[in-house]
Protein backbone atom coordinates (compact mmCIF):
# COMPACT_ATOMS: atom_id res chain seq x y z
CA UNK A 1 44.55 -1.21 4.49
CA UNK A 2 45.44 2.38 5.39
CA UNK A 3 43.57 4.49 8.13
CA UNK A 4 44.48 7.66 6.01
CA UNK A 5 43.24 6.83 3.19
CA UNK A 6 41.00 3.86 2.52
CA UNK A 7 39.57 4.60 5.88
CA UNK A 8 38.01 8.63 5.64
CA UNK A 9 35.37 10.18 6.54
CA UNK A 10 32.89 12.54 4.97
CA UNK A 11 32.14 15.88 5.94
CA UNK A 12 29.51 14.07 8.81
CA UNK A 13 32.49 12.21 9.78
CA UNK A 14 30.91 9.39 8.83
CA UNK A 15 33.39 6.75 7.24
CA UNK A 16 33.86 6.61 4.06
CA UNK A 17 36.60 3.70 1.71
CA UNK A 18 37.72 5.78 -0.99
CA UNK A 19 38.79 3.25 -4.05
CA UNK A 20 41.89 2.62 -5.38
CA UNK A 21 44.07 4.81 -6.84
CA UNK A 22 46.01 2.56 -9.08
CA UNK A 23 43.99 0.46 -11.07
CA UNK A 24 47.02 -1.06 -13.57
CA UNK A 25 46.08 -5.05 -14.12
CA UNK A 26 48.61 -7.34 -14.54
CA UNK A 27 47.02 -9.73 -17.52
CA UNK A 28 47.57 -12.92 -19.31
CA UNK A 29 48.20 -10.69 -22.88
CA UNK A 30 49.74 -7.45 -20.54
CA UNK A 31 47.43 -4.93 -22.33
CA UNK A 32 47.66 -2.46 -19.94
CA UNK A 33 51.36 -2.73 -19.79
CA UNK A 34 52.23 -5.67 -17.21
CA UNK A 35 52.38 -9.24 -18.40
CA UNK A 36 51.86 -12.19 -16.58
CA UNK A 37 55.50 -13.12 -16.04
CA UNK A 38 56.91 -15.24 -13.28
CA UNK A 39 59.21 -13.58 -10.84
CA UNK A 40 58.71 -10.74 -11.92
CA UNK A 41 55.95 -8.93 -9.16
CA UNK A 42 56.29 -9.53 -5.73
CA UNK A 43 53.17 -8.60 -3.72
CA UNK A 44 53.24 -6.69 -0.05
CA UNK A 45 50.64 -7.27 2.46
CA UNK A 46 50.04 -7.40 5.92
CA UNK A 47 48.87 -10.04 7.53
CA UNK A 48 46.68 -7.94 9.70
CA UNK A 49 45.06 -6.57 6.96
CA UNK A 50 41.50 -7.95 5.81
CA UNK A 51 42.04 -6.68 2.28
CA UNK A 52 45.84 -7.56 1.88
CA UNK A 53 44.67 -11.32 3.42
CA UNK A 54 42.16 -11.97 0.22
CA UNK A 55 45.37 -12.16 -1.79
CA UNK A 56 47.60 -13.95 0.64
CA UNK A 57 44.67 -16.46 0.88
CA UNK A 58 43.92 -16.84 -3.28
CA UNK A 59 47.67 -17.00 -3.67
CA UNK A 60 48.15 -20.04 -1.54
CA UNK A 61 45.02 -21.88 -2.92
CA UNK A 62 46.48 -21.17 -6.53
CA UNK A 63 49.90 -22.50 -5.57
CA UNK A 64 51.33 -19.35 -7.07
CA UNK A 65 54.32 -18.56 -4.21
CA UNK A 66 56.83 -19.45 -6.82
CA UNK A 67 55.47 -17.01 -9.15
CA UNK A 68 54.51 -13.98 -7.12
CA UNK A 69 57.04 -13.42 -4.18
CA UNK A 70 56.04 -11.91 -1.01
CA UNK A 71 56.24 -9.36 1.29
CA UNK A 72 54.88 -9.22 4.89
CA UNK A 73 55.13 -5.88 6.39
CA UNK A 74 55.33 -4.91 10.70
CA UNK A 75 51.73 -4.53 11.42
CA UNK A 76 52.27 -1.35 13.13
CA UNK A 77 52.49 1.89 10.74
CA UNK A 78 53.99 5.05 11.70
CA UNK A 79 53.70 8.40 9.74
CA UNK A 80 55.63 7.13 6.96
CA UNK A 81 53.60 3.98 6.20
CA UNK A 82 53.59 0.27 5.84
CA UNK A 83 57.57 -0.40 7.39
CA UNK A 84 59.49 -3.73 6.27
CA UNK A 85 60.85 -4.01 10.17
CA UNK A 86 60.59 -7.38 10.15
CA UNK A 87 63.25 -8.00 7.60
CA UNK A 88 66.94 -7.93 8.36
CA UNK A 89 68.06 -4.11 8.22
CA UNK A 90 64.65 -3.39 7.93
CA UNK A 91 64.26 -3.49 4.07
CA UNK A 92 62.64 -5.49 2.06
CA UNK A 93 65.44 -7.87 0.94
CA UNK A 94 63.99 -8.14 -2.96
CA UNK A 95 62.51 -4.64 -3.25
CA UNK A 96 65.42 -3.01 -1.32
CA UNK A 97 63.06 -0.65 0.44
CA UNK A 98 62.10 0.32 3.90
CA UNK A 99 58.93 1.53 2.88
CA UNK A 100 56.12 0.74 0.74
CA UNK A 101 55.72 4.59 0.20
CA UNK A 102 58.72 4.50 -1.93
CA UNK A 103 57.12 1.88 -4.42
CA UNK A 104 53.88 4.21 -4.41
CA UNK A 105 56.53 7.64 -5.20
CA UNK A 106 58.41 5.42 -7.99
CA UNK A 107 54.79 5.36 -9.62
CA UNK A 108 53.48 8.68 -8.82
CA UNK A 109 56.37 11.46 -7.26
CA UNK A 110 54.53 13.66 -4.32
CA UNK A 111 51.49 10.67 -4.27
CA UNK A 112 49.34 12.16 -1.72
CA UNK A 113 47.13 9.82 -0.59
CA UNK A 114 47.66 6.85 2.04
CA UNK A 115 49.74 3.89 1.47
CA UNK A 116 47.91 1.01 0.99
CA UNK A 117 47.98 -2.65 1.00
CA UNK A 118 47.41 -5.19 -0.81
CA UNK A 119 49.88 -4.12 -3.38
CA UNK A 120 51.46 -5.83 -6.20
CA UNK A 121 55.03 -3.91 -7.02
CA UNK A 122 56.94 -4.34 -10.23
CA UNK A 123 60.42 -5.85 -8.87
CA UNK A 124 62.95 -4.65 -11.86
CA UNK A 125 61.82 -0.98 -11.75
CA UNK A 126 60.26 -0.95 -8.09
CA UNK A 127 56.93 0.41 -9.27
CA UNK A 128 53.74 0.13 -7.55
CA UNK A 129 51.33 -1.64 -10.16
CA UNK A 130 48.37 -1.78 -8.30
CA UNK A 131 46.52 -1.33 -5.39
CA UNK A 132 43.11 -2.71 -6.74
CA UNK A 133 42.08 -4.97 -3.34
CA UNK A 134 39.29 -5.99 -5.31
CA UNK A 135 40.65 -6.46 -8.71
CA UNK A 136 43.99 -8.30 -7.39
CA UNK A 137 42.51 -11.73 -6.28
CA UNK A 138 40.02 -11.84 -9.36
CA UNK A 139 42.90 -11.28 -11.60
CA UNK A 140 45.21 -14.51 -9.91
CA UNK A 141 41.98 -16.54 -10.80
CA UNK A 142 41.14 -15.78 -13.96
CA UNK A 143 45.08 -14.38 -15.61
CA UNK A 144 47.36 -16.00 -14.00
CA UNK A 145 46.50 -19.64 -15.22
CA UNK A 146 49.51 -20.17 -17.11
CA UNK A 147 51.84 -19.96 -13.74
CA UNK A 148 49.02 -21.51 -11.28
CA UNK A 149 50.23 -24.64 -9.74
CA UNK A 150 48.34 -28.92 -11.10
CA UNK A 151 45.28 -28.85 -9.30
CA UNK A 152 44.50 -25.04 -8.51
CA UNK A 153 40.92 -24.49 -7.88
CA UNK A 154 38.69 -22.58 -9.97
CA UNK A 155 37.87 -19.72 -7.54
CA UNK A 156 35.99 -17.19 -9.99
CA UNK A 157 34.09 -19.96 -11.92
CA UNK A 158 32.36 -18.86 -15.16
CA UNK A 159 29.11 -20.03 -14.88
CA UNK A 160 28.95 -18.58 -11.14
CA UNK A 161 30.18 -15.31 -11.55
CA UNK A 162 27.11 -13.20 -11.63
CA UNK A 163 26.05 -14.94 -8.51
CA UNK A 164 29.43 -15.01 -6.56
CA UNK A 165 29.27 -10.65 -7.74
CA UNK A 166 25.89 -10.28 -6.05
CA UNK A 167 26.51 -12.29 -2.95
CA UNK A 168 30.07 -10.42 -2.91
CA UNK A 169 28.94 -7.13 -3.31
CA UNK A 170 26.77 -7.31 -0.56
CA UNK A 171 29.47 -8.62 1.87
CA UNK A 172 31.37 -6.08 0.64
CA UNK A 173 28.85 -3.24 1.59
CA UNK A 174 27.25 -4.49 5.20
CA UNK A 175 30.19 -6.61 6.17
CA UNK A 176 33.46 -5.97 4.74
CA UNK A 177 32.94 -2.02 5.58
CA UNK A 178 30.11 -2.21 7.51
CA UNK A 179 32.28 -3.27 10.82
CA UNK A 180 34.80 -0.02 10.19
CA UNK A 181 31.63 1.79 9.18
CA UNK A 182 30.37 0.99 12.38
CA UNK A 183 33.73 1.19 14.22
CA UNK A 184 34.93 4.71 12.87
CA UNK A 185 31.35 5.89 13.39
CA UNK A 186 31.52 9.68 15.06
CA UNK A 187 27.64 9.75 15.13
CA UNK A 188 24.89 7.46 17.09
CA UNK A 189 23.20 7.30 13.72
CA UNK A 190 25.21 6.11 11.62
CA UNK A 191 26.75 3.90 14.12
CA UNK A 192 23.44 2.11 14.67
CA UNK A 193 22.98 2.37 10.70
CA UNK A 194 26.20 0.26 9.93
CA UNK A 195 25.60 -1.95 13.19
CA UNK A 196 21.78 -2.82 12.03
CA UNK A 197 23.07 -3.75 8.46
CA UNK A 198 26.10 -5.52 9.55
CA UNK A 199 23.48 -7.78 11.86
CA UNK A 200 21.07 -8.08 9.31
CA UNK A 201 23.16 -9.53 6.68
CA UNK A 202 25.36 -11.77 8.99
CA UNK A 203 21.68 -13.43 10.07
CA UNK A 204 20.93 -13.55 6.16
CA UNK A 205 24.22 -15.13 5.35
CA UNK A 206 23.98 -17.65 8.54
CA UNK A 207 20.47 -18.72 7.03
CA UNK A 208 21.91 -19.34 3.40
CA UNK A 209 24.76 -21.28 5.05
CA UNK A 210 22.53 -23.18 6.93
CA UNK A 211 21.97 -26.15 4.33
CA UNK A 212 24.84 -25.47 2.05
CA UNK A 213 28.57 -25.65 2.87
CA UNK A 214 29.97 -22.54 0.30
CA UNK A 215 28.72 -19.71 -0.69
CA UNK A 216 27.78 -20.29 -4.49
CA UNK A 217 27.87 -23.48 -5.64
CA UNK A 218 29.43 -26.60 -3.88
CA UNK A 219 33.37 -25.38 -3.75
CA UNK A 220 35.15 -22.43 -2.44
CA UNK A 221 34.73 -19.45 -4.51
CA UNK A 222 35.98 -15.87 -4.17
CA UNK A 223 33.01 -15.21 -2.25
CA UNK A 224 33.60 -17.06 0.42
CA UNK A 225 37.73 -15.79 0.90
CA UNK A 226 35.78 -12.59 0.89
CA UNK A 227 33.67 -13.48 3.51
CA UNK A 228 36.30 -15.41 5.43
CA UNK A 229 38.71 -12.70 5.72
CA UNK A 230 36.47 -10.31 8.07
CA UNK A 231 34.98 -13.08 9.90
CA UNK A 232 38.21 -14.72 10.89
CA UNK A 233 38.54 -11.29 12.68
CA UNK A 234 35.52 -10.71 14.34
CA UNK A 235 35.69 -11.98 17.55
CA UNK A 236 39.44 -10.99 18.18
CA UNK A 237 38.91 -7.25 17.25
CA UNK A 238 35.28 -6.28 15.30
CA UNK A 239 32.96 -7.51 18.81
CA UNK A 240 34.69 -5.48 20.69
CA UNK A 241 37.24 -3.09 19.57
CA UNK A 242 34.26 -1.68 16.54
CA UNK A 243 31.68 -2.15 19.01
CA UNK A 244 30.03 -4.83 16.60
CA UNK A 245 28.95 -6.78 19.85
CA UNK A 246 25.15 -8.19 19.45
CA UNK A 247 26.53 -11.35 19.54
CA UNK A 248 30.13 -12.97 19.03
CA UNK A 249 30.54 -14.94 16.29
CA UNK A 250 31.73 -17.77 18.21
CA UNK A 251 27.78 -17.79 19.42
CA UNK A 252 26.15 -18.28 15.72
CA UNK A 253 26.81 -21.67 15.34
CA UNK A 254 26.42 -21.81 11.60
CA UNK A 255 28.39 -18.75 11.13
CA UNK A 256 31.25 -20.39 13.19
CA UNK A 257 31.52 -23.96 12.47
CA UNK A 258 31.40 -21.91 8.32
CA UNK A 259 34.34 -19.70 9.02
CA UNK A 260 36.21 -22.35 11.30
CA UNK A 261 36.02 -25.00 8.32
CA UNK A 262 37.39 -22.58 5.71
CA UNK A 263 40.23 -22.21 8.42
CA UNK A 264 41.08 -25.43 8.53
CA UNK A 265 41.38 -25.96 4.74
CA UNK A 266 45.09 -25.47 3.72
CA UNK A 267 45.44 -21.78 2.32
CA UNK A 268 42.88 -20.26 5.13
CA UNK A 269 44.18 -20.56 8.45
CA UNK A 270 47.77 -21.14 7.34
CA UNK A 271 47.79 -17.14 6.34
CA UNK A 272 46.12 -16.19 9.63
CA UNK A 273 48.67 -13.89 12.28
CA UNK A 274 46.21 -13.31 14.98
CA UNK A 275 48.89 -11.39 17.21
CA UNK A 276 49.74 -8.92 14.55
CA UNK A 277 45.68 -8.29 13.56
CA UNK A 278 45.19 -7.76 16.94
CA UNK A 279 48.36 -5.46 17.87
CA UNK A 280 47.77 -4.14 14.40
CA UNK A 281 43.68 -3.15 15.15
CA UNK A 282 44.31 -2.06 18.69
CA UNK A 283 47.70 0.26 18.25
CA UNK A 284 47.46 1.83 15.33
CA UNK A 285 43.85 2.93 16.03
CA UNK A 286 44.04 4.77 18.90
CA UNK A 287 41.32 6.94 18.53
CA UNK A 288 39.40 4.60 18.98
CA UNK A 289 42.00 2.86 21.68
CA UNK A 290 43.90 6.01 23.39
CA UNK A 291 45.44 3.45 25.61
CA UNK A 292 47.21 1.33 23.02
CA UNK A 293 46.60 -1.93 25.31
CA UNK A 294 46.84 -5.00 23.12
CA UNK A 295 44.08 -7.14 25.06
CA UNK A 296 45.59 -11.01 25.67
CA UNK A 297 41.91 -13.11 24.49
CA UNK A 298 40.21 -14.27 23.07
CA UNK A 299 41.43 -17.74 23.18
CA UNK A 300 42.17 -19.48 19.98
CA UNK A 301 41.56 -23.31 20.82
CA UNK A 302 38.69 -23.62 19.61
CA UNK A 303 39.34 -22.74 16.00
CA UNK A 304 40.91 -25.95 15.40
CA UNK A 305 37.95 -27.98 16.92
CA UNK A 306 35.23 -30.17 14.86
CA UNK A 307 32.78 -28.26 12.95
CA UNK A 308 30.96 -31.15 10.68
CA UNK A 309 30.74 -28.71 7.99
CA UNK A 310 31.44 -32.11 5.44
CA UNK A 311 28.30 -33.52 6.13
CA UNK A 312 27.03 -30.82 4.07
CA UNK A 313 28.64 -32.20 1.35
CA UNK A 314 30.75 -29.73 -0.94
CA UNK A 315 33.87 -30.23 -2.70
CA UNK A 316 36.45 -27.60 -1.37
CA UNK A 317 38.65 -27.78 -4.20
CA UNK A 318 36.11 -28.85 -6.57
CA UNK A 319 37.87 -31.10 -9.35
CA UNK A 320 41.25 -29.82 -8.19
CA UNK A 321 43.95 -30.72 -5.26
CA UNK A 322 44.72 -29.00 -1.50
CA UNK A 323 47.67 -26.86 -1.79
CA UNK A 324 50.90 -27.93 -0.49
CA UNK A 325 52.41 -26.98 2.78
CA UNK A 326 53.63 -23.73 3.39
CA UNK A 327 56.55 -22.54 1.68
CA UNK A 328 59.86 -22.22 3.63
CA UNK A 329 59.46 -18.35 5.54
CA UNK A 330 55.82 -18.15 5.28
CA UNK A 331 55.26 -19.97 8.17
CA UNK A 332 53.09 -17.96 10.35
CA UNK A 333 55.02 -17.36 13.73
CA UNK A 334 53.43 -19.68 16.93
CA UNK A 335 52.59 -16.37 18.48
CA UNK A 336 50.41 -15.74 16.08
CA UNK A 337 48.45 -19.09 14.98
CA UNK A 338 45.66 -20.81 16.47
CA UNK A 339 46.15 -23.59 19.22
């Protein structure tokens, strides 16, 4: 995610995501020039990040830490983008860099678009291979099989995937960028616009929910990580900070005992920093929050409480396994996880 360049708008002012600019795939048979290899990528994200969270997300479920290292950048940009403050000397301690700009000007010198994240950086030459949010998760499904760990789930099933497209693409359009449409609005039109679709299609989604535990089908699909990702977030910045505030989600009860199952499954809420999406959304933004003030709710007890989501039925993992526990220094910090 990047404010500068993801996150434009058009002459109106109205926003506008822009797509990505590098569009490399790393593939099972490397025919655009990056192999599958183990080791060899590391991916950078920031847990604040709704977009960068999709991969953190499929790359737990997949059990592919050992494959694709990581790196979580300081959820506060400055002019110079994504920063690696968090690491000792604050550099990246496999990439060497203390910015993710410099993996974006190995790839392209004088690059002038934003800085974005997810990306997935190539760690012998420190090249930026891709920035494809979309493409990225879909492509640790489906190419990186040979590396995914006994028991990974099949989140981009075959026989689902014209269904988990639709339902995705229209997440992607009223939800995914319809709460920064409606939150970077500059006009009361398009404003109420993004706010009436957002609404419209959270109701639609809450009603297809209603009688089946997942999105498409009876396990977890890409969809629903899709889904989850902006959802997880609503409450704590969208309600109020985007002005998305008809309702909390914490007041659609099939909408929140949904997204508080998914966080409960191992690989969901086990990738969730709500301090740094919150200091993240309310700092960096500050046209739309001049003041910078971090606000201290809402509280997060109740995303661990029961939400009888099984009696729905549903297989999570369909005929695979939970992931393990977290790896050694991906624990979320306690500031940041739900209580």
């Amino acid at each position: 995610m990047n404010t500068a360049d993801q996150e434009t708008p058009s002459e109106r002012k109205e926003f506008r995501r822009s797509g990505p600019h590098f569009a490399d795939r790393i593939t099972a048979d490397g025919r655009d020039g990056w192999p599958v290899e183990a080791g060899r990528y590391r991916l950078v994200a920031s847990r604040a990040c709704p977009w960068a969270s999709r991969a953190l997300i499929s790359r737990r479920l997949l059990g592919l830490e050992s494959a694709l290292s990581l790196a979580i950048t300081d959820p506060i940009q400055d002019e110079r983008s994504w920063r690696f403050t968090l690491d000792p000397g604050d550099r990246d301690p496999v990439l060497g860099i203390a910015f993710l700009s410099e993996a974006y000007d190995a790839r392209e010198t004088g690059y002038p678009g934003g800085v974005s994240v997810p990306a997935v950086v190539d760690v012998p030459s420190g090249v930026l291979v891709t920035n494809d949010f979309h493409r990225i998760t879909v492509d640790l499904a489906t190419e990186w099989t040979a590396l995914q760990r006994e028991g990974a789930p099949d989140l981009y099933p075959e026989e689902h995937r014209a269904e988990i497209d639709d339902v995705a693409e229209g997440i992607y359009r009223d939800v995914n960028n319809g709460v920064y449409r409606a939150g970077f609005a500059e006009h009361q039109d398009t404003y109420d616009d993004a706010y009436r679709r957002l609404f419209a299609r959270l109701d639609e989604l809450s009603e297809r929910l209603s009688t089946r535990r997942y999105l498409v089908g009876d396990t977890i699909t890409e969809a629903d990580i899709r889904l989850f990702t902006t959802l997880v977030r609503f409450d704590a910045v969208y309600h109020g900070h985007f002005k998305c505030n008809r309702n909390k989600l914490s007041e659609d009860p099939v909408l929140w005992a949904y997204v508080r199952d998914l966080f409960q499954t191992p690989g969901f809420g086990d990738t969730v920093d709500f301090d740094h999406i919150k200091r993240h959304y309310y700092r960096v933004h500050t046209n739309i929050n001049p003041t910078r003030i971090v606000p201290l709710g809402p509280a997060l007890s109740g995303w661990l409480t029961p939400h009888h989501r099984e009696e729905l039925g549903g297989r999570p993992f369909g005929d695979g396994t939970a992931p393990g526990p977290v790896p050694d220094g991906e624990v979320v910090p306690a500031e940041g996880r739900a209580v």
